[in-house]
PDB file of N, CA and C in Angstrom:
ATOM      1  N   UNK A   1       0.843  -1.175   0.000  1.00  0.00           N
ATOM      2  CA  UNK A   1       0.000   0.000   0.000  1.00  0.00           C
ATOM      3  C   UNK A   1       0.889   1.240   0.000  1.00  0.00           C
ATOM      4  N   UNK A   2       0.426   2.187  -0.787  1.00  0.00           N
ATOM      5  CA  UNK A   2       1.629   3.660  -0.685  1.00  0.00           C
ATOM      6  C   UNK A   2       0.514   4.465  -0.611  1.00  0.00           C
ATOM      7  N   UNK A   3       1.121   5.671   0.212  1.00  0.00           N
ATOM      8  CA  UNK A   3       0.338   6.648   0.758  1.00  0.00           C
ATOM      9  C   UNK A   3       1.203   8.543  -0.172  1.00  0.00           C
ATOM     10  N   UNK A   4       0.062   8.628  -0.661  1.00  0.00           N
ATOM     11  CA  UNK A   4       0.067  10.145  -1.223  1.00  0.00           C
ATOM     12  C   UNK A   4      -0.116  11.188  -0.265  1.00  0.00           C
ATOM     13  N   UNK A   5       0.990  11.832  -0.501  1.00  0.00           N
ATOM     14  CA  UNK A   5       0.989  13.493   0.390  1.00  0.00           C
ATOM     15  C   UNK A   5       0.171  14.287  -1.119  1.00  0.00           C
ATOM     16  N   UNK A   6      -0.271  15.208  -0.335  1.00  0.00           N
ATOM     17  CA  UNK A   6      -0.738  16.166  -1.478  1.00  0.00           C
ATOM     18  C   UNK A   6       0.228  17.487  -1.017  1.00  0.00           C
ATOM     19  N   UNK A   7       0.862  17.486  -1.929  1.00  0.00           N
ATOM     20  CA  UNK A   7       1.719  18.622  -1.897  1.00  0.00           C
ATOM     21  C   UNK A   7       1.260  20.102  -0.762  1.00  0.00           C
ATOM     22  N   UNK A   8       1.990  20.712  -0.039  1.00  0.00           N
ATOM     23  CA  UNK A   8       1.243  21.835   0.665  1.00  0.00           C
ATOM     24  C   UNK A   8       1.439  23.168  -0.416  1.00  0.00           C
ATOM     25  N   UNK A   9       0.279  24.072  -0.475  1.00  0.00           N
ATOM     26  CA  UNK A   9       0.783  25.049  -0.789  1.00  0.00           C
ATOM     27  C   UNK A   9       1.725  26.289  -0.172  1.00  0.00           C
ATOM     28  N   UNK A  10       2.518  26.615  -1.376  1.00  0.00           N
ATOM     29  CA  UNK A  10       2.949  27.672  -0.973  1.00  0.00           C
ATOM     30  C   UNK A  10       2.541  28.911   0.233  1.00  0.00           C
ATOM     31  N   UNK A  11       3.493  29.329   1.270  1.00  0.00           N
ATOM     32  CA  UNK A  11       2.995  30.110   2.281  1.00  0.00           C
ATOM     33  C   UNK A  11       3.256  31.811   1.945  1.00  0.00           C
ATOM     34  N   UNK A  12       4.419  31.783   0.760  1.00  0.00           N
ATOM     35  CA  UNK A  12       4.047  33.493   0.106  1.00  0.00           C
ATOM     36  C   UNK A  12       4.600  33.089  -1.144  1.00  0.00           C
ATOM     37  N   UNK A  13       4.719  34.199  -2.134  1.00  0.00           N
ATOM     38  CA  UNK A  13       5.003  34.141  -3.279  1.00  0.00           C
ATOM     39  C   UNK A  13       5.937  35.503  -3.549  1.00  0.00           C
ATOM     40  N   UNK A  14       6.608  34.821  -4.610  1.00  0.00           N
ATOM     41  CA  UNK A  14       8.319  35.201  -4.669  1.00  0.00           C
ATOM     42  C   UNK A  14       8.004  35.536  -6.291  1.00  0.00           C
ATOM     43  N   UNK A  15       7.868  36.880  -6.643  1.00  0.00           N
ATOM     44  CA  UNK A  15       7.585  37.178  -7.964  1.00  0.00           C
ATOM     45  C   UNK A  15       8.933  36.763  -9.190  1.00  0.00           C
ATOM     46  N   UNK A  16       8.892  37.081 -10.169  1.00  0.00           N
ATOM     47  CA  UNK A  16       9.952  36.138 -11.254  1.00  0.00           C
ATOM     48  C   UNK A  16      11.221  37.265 -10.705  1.00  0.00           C
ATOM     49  N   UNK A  17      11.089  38.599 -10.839  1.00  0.00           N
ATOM     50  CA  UNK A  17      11.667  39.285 -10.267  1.00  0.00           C
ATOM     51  C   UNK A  17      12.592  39.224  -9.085  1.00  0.00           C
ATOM     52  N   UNK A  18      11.968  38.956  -7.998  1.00  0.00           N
ATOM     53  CA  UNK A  18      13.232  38.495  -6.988  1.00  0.00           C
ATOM     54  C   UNK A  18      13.487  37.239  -6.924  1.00  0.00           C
ATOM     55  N   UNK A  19      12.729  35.931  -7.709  1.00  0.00           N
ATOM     56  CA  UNK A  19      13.503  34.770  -8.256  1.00  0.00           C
ATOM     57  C   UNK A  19      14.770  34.972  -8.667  1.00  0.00           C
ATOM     58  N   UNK A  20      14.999  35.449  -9.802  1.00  0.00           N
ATOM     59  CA  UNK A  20      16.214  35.781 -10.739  1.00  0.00           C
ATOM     60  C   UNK A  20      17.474  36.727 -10.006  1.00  0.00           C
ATOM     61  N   UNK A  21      17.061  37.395  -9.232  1.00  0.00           N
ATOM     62  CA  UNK A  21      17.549  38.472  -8.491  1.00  0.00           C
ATOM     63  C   UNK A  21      18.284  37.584  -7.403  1.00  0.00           C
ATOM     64  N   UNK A  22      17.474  36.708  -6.556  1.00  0.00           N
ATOM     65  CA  UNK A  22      18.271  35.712  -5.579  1.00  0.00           C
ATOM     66  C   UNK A  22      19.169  35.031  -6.194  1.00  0.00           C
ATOM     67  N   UNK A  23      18.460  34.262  -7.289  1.00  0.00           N
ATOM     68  CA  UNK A  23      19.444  33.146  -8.253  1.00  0.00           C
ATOM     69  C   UNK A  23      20.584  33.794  -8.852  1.00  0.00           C
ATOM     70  N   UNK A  24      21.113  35.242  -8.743  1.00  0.00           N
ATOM     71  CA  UNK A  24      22.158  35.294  -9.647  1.00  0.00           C
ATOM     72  C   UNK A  24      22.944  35.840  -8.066  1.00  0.00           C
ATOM     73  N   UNK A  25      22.411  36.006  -6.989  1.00  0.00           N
ATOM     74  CA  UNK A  25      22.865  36.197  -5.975  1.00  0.00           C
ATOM     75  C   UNK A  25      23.753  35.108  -5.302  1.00  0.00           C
ATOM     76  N   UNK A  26      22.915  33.776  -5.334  1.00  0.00           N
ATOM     77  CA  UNK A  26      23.295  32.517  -4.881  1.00  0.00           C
ATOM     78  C   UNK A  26      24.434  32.229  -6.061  1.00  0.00           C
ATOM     79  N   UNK A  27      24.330  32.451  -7.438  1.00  0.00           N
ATOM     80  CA  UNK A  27      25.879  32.225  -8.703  1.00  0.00           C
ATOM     81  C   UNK A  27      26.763  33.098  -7.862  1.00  0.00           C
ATOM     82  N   UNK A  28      26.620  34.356  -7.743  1.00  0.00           N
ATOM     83  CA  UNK A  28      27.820  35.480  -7.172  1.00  0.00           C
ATOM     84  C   UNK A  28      28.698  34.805  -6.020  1.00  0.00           C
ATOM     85  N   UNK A  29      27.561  33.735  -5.065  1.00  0.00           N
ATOM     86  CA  UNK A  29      28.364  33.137  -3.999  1.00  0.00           C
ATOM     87  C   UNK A  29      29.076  32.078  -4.237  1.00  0.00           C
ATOM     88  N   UNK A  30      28.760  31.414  -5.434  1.00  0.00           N
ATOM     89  CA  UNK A  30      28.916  29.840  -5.886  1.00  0.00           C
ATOM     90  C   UNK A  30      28.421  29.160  -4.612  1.00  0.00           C
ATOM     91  N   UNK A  31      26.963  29.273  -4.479  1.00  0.00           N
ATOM     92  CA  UNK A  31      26.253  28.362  -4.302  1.00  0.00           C
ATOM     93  C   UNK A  31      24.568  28.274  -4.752  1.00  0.00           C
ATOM     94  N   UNK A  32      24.905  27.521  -5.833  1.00  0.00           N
ATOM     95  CA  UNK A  32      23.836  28.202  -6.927  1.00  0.00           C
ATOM     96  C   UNK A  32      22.612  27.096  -6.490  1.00  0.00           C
ATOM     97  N   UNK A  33      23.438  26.152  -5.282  1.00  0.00           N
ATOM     98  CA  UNK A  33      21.984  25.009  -4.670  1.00  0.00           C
ATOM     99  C   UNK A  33      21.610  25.284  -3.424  1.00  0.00           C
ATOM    100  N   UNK A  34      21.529  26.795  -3.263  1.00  0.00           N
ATOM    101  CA  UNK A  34      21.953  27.535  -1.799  1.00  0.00           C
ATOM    102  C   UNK A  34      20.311  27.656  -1.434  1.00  0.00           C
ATOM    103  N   UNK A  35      19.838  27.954  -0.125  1.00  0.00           N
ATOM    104  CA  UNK A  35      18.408  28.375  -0.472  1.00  0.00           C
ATOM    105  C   UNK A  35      18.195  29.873   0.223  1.00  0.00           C
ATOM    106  N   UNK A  36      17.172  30.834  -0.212  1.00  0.00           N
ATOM    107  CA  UNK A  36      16.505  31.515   0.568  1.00  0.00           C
ATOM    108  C   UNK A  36      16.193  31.641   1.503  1.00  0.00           C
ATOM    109  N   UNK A  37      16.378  32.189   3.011  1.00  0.00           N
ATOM    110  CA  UNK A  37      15.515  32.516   4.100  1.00  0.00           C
ATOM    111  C   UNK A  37      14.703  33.099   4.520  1.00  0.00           C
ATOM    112  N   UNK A  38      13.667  33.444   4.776  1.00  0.00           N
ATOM    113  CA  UNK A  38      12.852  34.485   4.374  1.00  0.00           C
ATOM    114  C   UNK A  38      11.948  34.283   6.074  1.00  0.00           C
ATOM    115  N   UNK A  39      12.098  35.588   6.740  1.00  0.00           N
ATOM    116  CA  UNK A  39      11.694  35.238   8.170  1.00  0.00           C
ATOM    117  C   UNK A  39      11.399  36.910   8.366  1.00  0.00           C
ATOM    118  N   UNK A  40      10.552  36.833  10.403  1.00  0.00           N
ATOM    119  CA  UNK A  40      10.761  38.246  10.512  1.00  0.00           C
ATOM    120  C   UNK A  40      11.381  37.797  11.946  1.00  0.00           C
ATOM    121  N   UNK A  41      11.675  39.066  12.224  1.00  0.00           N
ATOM    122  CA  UNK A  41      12.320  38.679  13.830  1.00  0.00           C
ATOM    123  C   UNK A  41      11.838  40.291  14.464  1.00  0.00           C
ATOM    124  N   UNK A  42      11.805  40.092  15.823  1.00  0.00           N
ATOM    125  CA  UNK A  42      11.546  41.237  16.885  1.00  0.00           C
ATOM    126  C   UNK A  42      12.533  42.786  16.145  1.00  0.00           C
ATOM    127  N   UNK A  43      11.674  44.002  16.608  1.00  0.00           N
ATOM    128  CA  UNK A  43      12.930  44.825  16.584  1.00  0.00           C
ATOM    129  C   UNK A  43      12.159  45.696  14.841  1.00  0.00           C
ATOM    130  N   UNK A  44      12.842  46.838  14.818  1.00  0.00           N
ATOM    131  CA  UNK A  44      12.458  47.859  13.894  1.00  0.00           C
ATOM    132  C   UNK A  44      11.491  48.836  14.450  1.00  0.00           C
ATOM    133  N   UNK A  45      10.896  50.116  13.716  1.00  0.00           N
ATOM    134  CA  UNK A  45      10.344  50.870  14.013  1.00  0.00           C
ATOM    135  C   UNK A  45       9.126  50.387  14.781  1.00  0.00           C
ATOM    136  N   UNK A  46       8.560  49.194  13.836  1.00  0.00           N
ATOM    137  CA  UNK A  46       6.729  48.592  13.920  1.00  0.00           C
ATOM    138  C   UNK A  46       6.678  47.604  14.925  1.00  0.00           C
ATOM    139  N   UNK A  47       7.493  46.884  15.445  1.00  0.00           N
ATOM    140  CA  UNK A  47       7.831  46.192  16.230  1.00  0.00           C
ATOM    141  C   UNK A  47       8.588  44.880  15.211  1.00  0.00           C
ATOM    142  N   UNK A  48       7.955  44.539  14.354  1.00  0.00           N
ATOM    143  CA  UNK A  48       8.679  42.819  13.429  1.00  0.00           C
ATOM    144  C   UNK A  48       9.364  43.731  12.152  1.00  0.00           C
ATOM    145  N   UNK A  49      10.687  43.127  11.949  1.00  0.00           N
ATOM    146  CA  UNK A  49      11.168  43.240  10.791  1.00  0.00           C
ATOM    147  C   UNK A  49      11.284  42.153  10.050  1.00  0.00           C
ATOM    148  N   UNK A  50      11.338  42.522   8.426  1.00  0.00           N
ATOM    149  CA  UNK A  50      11.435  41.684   7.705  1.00  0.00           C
ATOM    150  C   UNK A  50      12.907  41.160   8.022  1.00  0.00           C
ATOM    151  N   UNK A  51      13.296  39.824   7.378  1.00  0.00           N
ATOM    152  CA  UNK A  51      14.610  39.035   7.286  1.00  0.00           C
ATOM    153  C   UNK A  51      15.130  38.403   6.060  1.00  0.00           C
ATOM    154  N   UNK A  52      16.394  38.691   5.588  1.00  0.00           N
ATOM    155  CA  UNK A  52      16.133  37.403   4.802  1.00  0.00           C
ATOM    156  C   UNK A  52      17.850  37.095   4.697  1.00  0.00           C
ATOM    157  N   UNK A  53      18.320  35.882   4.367  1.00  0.00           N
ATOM    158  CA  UNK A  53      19.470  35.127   4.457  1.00  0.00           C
ATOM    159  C   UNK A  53      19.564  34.119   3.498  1.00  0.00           C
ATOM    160  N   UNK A  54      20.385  34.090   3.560  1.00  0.00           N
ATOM    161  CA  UNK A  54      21.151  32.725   2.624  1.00  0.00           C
ATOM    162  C   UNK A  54      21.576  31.481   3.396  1.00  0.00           C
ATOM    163  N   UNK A  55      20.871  30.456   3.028  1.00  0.00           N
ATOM    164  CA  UNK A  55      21.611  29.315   4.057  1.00  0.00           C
ATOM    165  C   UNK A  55      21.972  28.075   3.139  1.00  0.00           C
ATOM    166  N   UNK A  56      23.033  27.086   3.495  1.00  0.00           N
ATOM    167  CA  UNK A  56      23.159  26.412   2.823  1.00  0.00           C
ATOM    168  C   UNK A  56      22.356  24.875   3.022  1.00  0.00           C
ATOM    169  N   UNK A  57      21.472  24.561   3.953  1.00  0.00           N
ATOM    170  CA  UNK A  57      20.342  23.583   3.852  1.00  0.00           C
ATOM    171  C   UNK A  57      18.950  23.960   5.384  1.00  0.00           C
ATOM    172  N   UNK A  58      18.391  23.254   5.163  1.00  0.00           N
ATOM    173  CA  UNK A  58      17.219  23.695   5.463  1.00  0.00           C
ATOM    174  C   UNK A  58      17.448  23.174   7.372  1.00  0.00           C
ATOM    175  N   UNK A  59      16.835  23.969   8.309  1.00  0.00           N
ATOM    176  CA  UNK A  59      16.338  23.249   9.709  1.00  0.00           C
ATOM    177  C   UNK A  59      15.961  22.266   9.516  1.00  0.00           C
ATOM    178  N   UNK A  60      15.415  21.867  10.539  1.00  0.00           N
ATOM    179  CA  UNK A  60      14.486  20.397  10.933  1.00  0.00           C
ATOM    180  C   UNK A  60      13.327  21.355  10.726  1.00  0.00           C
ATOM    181  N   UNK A  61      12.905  22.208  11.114  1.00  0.00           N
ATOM    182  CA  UNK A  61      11.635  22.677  11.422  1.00  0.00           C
ATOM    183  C   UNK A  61      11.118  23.646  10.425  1.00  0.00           C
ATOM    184  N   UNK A  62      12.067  23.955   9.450  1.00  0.00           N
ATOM    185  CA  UNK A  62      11.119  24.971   8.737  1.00  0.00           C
ATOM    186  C   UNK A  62      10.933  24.071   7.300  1.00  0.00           C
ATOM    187  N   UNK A  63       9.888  25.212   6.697  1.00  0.00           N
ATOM    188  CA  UNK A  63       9.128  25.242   5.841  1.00  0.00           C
ATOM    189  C   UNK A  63       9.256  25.491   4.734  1.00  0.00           C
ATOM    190  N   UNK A  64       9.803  24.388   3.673  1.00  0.00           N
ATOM    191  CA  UNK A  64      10.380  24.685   2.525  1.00  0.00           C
ATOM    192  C   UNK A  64       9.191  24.688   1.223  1.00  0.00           C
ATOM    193  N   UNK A  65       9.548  25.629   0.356  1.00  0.00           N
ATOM    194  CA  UNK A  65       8.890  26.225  -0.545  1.00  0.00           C
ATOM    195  C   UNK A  65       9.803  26.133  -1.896  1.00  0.00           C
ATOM    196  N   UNK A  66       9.476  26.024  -3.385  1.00  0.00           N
ATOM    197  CA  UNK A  66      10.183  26.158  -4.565  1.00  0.00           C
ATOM    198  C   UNK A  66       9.724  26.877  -5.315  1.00  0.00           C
ATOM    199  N   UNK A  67      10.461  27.925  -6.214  1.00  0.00           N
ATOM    200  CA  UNK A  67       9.824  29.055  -7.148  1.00  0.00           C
ATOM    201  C   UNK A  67      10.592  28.840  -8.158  1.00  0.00           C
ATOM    202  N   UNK A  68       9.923  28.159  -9.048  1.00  0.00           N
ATOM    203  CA  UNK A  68      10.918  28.212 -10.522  1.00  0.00           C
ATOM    204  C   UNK A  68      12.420  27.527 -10.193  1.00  0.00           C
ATOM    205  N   UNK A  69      12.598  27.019  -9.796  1.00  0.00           N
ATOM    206  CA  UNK A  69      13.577  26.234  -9.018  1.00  0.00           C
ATOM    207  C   UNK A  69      14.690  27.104  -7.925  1.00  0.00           C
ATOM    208  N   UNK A  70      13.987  28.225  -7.198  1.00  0.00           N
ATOM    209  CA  UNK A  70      14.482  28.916  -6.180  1.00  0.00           C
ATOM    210  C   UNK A  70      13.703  28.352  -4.851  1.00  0.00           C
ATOM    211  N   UNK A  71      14.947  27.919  -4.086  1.00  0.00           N
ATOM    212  CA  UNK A  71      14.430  27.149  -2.439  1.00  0.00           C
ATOM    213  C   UNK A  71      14.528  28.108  -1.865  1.00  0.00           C
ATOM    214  N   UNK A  72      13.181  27.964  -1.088  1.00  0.00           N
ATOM    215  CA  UNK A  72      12.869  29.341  -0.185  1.00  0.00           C
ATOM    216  C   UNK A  72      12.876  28.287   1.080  1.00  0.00           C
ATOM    217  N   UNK A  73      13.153  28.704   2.158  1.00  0.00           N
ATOM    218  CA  UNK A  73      12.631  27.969   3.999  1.00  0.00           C
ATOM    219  C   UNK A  73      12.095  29.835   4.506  1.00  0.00           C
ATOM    220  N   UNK A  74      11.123  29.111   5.586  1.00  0.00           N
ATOM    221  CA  UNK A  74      10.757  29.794   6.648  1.00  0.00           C
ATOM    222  C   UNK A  74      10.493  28.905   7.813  1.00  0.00           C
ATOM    223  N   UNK A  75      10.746  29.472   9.151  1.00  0.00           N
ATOM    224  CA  UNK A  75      10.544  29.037  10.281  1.00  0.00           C
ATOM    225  C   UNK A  75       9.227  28.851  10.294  1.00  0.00           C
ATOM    226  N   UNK A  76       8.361  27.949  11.713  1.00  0.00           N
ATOM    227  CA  UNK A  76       6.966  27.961  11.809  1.00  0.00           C
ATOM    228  C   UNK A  76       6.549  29.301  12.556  1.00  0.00           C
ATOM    229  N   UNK A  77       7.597  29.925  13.254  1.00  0.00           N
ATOM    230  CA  UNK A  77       7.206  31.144  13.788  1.00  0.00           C
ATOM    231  C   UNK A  77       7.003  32.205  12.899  1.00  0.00           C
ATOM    232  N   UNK A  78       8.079  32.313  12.157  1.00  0.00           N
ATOM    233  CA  UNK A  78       7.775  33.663  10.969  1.00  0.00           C
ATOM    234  C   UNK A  78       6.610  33.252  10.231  1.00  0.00           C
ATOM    235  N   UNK A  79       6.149  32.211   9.856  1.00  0.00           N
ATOM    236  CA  UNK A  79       4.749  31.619   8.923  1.00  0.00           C
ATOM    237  C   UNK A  79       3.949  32.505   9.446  1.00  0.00           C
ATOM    238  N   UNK A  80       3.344  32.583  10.957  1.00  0.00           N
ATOM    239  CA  UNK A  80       2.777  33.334  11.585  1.00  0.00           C
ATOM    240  C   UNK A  80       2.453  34.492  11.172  1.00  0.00           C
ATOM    241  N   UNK A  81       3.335  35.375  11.186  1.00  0.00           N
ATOM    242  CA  UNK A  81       3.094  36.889  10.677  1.00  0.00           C
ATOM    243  C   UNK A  81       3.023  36.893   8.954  1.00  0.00           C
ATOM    244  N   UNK A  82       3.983  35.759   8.717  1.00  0.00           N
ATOM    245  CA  UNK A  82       4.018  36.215   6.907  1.00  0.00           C
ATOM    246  C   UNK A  82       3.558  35.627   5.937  1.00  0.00           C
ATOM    247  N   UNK A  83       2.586  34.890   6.332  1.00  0.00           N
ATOM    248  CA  UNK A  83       2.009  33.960   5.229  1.00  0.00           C
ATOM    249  C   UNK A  83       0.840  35.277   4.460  1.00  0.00           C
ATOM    250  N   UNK A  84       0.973  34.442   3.604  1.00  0.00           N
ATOM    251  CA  UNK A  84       0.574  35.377   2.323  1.00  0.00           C
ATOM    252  C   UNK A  84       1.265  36.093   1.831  1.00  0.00           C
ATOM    253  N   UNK A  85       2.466  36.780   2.586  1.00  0.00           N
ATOM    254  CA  UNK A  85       3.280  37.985   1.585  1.00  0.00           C
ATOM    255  C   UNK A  85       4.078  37.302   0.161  1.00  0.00           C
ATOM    256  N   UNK A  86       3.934  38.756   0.205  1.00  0.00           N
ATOM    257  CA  UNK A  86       4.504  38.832  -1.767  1.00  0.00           C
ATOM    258  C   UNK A  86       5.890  39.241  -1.678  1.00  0.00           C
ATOM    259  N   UNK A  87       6.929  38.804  -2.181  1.00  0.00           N
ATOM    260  CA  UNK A  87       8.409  39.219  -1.978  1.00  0.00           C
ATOM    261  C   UNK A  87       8.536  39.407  -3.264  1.00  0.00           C
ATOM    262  N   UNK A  88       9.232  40.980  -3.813  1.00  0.00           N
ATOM    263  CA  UNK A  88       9.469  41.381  -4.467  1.00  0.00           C
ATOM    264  C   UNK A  88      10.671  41.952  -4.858  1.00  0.00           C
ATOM    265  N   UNK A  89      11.530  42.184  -6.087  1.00  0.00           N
ATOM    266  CA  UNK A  89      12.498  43.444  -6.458  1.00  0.00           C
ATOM    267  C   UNK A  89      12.267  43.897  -7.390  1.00  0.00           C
ATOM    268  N   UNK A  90      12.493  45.548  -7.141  1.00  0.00           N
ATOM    269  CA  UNK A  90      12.451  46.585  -7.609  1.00  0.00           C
ATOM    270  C   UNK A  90      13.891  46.727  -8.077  1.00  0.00           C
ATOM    271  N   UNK A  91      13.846  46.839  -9.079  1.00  0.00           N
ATOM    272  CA  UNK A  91      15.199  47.583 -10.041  1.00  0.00           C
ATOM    273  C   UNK A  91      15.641  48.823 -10.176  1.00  0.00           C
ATOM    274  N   UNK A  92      14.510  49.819 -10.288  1.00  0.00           N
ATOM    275  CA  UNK A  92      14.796  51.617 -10.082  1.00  0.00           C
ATOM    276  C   UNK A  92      15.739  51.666  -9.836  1.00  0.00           C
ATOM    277  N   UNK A  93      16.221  52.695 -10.796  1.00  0.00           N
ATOM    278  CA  UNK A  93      18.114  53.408 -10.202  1.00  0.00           C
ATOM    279  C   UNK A  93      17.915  54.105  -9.134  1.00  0.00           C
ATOM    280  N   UNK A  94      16.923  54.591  -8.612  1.00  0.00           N
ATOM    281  CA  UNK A  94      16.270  55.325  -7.220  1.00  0.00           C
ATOM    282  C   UNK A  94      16.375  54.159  -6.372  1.00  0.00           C
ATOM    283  N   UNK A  95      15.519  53.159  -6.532  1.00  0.00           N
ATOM    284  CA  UNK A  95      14.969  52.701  -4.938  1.00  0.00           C
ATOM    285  C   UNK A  95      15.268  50.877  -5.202  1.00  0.00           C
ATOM    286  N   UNK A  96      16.417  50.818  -5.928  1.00  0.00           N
ATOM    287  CA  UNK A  96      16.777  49.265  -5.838  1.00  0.00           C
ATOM    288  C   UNK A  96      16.840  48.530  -4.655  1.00  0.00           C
ATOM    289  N   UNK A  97      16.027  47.215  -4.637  1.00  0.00           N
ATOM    290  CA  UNK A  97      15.533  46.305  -3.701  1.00  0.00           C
ATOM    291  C   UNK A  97      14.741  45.570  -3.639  1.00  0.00           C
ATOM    292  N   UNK A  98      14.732  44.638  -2.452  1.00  0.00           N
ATOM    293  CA  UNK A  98      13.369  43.898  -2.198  1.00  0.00           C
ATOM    294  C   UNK A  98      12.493  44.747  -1.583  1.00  0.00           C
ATOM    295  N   UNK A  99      11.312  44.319  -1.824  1.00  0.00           N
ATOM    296  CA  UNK A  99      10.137  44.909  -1.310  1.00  0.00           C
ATOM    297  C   UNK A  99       9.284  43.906  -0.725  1.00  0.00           C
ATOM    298  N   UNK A 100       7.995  44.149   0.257  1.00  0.00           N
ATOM    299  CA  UNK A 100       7.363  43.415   0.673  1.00  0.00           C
ATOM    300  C   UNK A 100       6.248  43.797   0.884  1.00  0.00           C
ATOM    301  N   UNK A 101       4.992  42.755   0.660  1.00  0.00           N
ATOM    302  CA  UNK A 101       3.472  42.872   0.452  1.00  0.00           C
ATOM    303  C   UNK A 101       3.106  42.086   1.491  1.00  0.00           C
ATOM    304  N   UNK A 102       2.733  42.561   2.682  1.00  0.00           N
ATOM    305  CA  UNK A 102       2.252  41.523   3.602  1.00  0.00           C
ATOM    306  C   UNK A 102       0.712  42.048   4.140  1.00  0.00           C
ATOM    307  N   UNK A 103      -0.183  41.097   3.927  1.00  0.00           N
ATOM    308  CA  UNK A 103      -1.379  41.298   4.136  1.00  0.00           C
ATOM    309  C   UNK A 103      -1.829  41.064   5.624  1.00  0.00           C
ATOM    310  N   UNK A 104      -0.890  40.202   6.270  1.00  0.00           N
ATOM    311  CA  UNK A 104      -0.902  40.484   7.515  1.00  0.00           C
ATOM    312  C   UNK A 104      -0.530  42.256   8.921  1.00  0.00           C
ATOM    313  N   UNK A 105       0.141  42.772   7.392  1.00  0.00           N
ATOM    314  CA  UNK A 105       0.341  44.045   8.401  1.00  0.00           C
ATOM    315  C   UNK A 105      -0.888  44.942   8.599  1.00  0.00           C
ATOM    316  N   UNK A 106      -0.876  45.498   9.696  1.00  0.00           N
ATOM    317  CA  UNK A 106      -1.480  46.482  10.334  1.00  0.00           C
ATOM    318  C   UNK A 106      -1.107  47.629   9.594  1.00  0.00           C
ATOM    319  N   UNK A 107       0.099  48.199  10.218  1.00  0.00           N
ATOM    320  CA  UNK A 107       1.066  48.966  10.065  1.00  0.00           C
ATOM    321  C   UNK A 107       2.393  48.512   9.553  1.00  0.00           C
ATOM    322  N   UNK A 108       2.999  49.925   8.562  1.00  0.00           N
ATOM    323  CA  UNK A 108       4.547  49.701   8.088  1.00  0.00           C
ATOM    324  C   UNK A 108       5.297  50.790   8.628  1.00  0.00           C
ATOM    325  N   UNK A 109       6.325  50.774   8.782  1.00  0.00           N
ATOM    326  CA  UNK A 109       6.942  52.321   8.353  1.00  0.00           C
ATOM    327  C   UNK A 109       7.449  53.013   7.381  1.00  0.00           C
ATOM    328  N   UNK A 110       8.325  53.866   7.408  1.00  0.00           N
ATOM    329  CA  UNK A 110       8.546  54.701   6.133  1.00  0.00           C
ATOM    330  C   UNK A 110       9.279  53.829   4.968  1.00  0.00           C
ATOM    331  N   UNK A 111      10.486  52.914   5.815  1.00  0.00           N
ATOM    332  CA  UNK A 111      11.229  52.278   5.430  1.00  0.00           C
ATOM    333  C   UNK A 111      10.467  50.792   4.212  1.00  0.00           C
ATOM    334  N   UNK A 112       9.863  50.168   4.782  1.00  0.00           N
ATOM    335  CA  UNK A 112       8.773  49.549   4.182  1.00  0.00           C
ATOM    336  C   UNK A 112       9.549  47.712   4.749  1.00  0.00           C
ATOM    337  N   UNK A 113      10.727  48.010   5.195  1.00  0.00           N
ATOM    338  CA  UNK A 113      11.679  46.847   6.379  1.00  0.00           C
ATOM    339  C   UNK A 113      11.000  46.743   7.772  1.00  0.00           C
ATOM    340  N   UNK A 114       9.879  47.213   8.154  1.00  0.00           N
ATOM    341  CA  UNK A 114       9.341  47.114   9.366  1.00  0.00           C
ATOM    342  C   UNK A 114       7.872  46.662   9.452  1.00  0.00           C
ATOM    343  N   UNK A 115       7.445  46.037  10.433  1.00  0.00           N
ATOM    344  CA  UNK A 115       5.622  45.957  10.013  1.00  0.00           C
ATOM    345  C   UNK A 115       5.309  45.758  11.399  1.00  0.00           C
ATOM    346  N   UNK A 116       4.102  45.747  11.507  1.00  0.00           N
ATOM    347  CA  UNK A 116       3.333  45.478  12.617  1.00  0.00           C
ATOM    348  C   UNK A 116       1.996  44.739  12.524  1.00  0.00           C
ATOM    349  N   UNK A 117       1.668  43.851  13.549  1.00  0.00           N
ATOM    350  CA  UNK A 117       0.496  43.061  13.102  1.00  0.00           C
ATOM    351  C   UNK A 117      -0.269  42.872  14.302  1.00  0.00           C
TER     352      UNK A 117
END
């Protein structure tokens, strides 16, 4: 007898944009099988800031995700505040970066690195 998982869905979404943007990030390091971290932790204006890191394999405990073949993890604690967000980059010769869409926030600040929920 074999038993089927049904795949979980995704807990945010990682536009093609900061796909490509990580992936040539992870080549720059030569570790192009590296994954994403994507978390918030205490601290910033709003009280939670966004996070994000490079690690080279996953916890026991977090929550792995694939975008076009970019490995994302999150902790079960950050899931909490950030499920649903949208992780983005912006290219502008002004305001180059990631950006973030979290439908869980209340409040942001100016910075758009801070939230509150």
């Amino acid at each position: 007898m074999t038993t089927e998982t049904t795949p979980k869905p995704n807990l945010i979404n990682v536009t093609p944009k900061a796909i490509a943007h990580v992936k040539s990030l992870l080549e720059r390091q030569g570790k192009p099988d590296g994954y994403l971290r994507v978390g918030a932790t205490g601290g910033g204006c709003s009280g939670l800031s966004y996070k994000l890191d490079m690690a080279d394999a996953p916890n026991a405990d977090d929550r792995e995700m694939v975008f076009d073949g970019l490995k994302v993890l999150m902790d079960p604690k950050s899931s909490l505040f950030l499920s649903g967000l949208e992780l983005d980059y912006n290219d502008d010769l002004m305001n180059a970066g990631f950006t973030f869409r979290n439908p869980n926030a209340v409040h942001t600040c100016g910075c758009g690195n801070s939230f509150g929920v």
